[in-house]
Protein backbone atom coordinates (compact mmCIF):
# COMPACT_ATOMS: atom_id res chain seq x y z
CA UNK A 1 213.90 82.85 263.05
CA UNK A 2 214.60 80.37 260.07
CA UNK A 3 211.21 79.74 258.26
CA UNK A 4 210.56 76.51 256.47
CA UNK A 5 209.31 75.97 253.00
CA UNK A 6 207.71 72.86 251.56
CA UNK A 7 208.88 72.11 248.24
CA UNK A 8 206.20 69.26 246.84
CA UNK A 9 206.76 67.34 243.65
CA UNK A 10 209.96 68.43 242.50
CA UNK A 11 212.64 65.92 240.46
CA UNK A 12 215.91 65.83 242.25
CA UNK A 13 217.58 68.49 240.28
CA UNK A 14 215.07 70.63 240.46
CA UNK A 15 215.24 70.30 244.03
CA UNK A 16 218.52 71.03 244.24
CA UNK A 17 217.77 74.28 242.63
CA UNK A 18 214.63 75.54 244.75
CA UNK A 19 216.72 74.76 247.75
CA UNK A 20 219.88 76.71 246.46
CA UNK A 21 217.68 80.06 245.20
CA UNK A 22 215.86 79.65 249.15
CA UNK A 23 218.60 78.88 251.32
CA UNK A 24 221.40 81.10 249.16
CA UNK A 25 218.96 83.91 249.59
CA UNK A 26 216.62 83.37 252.84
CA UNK A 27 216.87 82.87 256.37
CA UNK A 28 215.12 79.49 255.21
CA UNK A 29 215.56 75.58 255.10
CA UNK A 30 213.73 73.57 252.71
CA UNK A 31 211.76 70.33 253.44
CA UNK A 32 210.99 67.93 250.73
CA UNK A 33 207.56 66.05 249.95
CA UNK A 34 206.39 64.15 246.89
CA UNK A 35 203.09 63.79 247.02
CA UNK A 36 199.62 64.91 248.79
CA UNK A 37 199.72 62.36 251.28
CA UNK A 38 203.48 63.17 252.58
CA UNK A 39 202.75 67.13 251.92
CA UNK A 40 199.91 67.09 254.04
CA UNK A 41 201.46 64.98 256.67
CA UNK A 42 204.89 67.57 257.14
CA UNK A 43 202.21 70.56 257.17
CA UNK A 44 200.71 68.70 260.41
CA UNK A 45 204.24 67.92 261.49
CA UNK A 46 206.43 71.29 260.76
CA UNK A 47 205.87 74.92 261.03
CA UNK A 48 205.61 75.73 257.27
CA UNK A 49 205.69 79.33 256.22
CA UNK A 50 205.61 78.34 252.73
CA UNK A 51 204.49 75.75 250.17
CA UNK A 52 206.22 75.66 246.86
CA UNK A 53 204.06 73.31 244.63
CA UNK A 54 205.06 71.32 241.30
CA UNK A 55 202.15 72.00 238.16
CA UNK A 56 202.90 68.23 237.95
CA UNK A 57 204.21 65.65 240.19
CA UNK A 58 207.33 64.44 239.56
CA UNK A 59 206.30 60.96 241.12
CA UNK A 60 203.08 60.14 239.28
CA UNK A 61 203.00 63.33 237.20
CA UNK A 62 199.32 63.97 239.08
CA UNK A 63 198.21 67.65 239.09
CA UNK A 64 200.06 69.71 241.56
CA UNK A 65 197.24 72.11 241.74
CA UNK A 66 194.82 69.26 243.58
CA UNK A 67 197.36 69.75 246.48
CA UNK A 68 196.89 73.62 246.89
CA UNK A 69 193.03 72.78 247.15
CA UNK A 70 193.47 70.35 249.80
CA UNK A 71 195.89 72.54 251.65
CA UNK A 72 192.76 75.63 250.88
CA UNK A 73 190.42 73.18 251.71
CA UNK A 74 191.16 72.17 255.25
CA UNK A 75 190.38 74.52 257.74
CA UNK A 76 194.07 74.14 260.31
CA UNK A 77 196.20 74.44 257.16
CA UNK A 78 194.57 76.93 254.97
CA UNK A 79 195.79 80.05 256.17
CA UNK A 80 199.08 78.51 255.02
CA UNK A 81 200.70 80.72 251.58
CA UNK A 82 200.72 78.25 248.64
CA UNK A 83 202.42 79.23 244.88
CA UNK A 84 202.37 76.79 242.09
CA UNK A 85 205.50 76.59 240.64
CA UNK A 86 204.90 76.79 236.66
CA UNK A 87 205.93 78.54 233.61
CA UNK A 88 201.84 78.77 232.01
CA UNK A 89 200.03 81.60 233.09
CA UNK A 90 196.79 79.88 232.79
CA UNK A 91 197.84 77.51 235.78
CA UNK A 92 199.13 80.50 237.78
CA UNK A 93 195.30 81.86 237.37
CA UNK A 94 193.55 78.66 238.59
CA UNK A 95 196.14 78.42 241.45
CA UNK A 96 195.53 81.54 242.71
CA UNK A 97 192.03 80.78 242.21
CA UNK A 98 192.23 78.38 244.24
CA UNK A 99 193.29 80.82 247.12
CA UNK A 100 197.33 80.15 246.27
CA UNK A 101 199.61 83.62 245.54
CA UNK A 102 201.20 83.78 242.42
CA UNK A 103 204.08 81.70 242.10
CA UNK A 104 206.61 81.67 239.32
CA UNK A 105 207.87 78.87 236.71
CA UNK A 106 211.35 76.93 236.77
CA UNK A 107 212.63 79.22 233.89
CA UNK A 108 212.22 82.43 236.37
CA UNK A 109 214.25 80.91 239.20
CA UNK A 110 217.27 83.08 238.53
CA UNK A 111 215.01 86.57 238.10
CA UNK A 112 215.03 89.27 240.55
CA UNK A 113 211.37 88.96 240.31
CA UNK A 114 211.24 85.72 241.72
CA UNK A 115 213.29 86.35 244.46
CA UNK A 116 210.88 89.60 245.43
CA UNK A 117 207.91 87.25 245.19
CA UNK A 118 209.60 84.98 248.13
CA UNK A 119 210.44 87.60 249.96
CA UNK A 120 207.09 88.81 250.49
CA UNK A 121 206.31 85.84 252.37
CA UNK A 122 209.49 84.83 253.84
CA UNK A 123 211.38 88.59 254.39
């Protein structure tokens, strides 16, 4: 079954890339949101497996990590596996903190790495 992934906050190009390094390598599509209000609303309205979240919005440049703490935060879309995407450790630790798994930064999209991270949440 093709899972979806939420990619929030992302400039078009680096869009384009998180959709190319999911759907070049998973049985995944990828849905685009650009802020808390539309993220929220296509977790109510999709089955999400995963949430891919920008340190800092492209659209207001507002702190990506407020997202994963409303998605932690409210009780029918917690259980739901968040990663920050960011290159600064120090983020990575207050998003997983905040009940997100580790997630990885834009210069570690082409590592095999990455690509294990994903595909222990979306096989």
């Amino acid at each position: 079954m093709t899972k979806c992934v939420l990619d929030v906050g992302n400039c078009v190009p680096d869009h384009a890339s998180i959709c190319s390094l999911i759907e070049n390598n998973f049985d995944a599509k990828v849905i685009q949101a650009h802020g808390s209000e539309d993220a929220l609303a296509a977790l109510r309205s999709h089955q999400v497996d995963l949430v891919l979240v920008n340190r800092k919005l492209d659209q207001d440049y507002s702190d990506g990590l407020d997202i994963i703490k409303q998605i932690k935060s409210d009780a029918e879309l917690a259980a739901t596996p968040c990663m920050l995407i960011t290159n600064f450790a120090d983020h990575q630790e207050l998003a997983v903190q905040a009940g997100a798994i580790k997630g990885f930064g834009k210069l570690e999209f082409g590592k095999p790495e990455t690509r294990q991270q994903l595909k222990a949440v979306l096989g």
